[in-house]
Every structure is written in C-alpha cells, then in structure tokens.
Protein backbone atom coordinates (compact mmCIF):
# COMPACT_ATOMS: atom_id res chain seq x y z
CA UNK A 1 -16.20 30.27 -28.34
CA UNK A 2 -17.98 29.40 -31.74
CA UNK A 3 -17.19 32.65 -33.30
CA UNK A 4 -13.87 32.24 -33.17
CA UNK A 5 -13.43 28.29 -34.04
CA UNK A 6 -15.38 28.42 -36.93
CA UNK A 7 -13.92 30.85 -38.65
CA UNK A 8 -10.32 29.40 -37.94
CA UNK A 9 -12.14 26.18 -39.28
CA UNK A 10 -13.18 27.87 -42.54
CA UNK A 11 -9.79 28.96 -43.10
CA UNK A 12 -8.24 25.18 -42.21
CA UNK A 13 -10.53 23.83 -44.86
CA UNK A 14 -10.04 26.39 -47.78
CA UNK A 15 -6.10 25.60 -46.75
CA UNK A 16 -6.10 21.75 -47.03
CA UNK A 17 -7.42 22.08 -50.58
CA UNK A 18 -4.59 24.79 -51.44
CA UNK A 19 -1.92 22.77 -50.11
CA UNK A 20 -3.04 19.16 -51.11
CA UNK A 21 -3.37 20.80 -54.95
CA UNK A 22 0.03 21.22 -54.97
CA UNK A 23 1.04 17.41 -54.88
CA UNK A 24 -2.32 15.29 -54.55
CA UNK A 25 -5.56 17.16 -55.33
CA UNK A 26 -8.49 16.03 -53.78
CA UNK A 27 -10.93 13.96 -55.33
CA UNK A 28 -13.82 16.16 -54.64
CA UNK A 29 -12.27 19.40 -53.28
CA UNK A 30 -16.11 21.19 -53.53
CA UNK A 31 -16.82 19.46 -50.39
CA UNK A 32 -14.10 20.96 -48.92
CA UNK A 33 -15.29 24.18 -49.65
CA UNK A 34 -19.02 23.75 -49.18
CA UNK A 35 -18.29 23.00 -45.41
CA UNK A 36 -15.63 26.31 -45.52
CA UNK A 37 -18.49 28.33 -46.47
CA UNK A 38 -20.46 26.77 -43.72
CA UNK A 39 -18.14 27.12 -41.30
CA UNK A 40 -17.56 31.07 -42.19
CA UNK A 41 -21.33 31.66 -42.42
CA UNK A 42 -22.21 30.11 -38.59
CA UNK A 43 -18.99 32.40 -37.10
CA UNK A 44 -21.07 35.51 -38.97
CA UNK A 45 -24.31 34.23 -37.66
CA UNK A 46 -23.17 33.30 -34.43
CA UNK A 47 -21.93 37.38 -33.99
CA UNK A 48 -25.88 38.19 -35.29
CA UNK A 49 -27.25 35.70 -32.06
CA UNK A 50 -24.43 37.99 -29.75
CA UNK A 51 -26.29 40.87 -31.08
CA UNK A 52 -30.02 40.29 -30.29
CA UNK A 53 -28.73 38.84 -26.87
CA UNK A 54 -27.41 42.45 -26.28
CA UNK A 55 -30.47 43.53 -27.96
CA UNK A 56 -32.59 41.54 -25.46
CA UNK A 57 -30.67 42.92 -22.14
CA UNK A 58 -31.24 46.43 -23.21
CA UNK A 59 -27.35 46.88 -23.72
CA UNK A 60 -27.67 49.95 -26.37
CA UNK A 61 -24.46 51.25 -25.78
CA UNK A 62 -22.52 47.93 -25.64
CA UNK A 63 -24.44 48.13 -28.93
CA UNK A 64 -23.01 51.12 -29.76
CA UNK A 65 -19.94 50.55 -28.67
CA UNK A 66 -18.90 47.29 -30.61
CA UNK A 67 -21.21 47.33 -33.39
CA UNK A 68 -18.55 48.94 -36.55
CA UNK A 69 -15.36 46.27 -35.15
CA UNK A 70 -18.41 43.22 -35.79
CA UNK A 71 -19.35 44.93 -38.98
CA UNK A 72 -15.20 45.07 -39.72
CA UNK A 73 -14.79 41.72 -38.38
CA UNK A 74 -18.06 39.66 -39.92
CA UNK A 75 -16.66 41.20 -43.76
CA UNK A 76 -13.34 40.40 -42.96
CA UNK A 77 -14.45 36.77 -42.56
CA UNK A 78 -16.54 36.80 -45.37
CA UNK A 79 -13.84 37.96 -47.69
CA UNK A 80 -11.62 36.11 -46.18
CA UNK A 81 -13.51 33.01 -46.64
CA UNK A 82 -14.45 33.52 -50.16
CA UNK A 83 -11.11 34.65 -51.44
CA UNK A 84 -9.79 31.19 -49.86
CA UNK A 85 -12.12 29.00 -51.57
CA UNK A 86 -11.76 30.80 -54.82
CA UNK A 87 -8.13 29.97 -54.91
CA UNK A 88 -8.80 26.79 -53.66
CA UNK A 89 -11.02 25.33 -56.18
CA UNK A 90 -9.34 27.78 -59.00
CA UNK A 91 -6.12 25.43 -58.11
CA UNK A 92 -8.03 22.10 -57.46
CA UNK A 93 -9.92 21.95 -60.63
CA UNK A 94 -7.02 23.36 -62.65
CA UNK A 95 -4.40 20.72 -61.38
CA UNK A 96 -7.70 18.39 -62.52
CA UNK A 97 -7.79 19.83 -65.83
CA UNK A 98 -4.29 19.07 -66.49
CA UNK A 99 -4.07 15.38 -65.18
CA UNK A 100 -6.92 14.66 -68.03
C-alpha cells in the first residue's frame, strides 16, 4: 500500500504549490517540496524493500519477471516528481519575485 500512496502524495504536494501560485503563493513553498521529494523517494525505496523480500524467498523469476516495469515505474516517479517540484517552485518564487 505505501508504494502507491506516497507517490500520489508527492504529486498532491508538488500540485498545491502549482495551484496556490496562481492566486496566493505560499509563504514557504520549499517545504512543500522538501516533503514531495520525500514522499517520491520512500514510494522508490519502498519498491527496493519489495525487492530483497523477493530476494530473500528465493523468487528469481518473480525477479525476473517484474524487475524492467519497477525500473520503468521507480524513473517514472522520479521524473515525475522532480519535474513537479521544478515547476512548482519555478512558479512560487517567481510570483514572489514579482510581489517585491
């Protein structure tokens, strides 16, 4: 269950500074993205702990079997997550620079 909340999580965060730049930034929108980064980093590690349990059973081919779709899916998440909170504090601290 934790590798799929957190990254929705991740996303929810990078997306409340996007939209609340539009009409009232956030007074410290870095915080905001700090715990997005978090939040996409435990859903990558949690799919790491998945594979050493595997690992530990002596699953090889469920190994084999899944291992390119959590490669596909932990960068998709990172990029994801990074492209998010690049917009997001691109926007925040721009709108900031222009209310000075």
């Amino acid at each position: 269950m934790l590798p799929v909340l957190t990254p929705l999580l991740a996303v929810l965060l990078a997306g409340i500074v996007i939209y609340r730049s539009e009409k009232n930034p956030l007074c410290r929108p870095w915080l905001f993205t700090a715990a997005s980064f978090a939040c996409g980093f435990a859903a990558v590690i949690a799919e790491l702990y998945v594979v050493k349990r595997r690992v530990l059973a002596g699953d090889y081919s469920g190994i084999a079997d899944t291992i390119d779709a959590v490669i596909l899916i932990c960068t998709a998440i990172a990029a994801v997550v990074l492209l998010l909170n690049l917009i997001a504090l691109a926007l925040a601290f721009e709108r900031r620079g222009n209310d000075s």
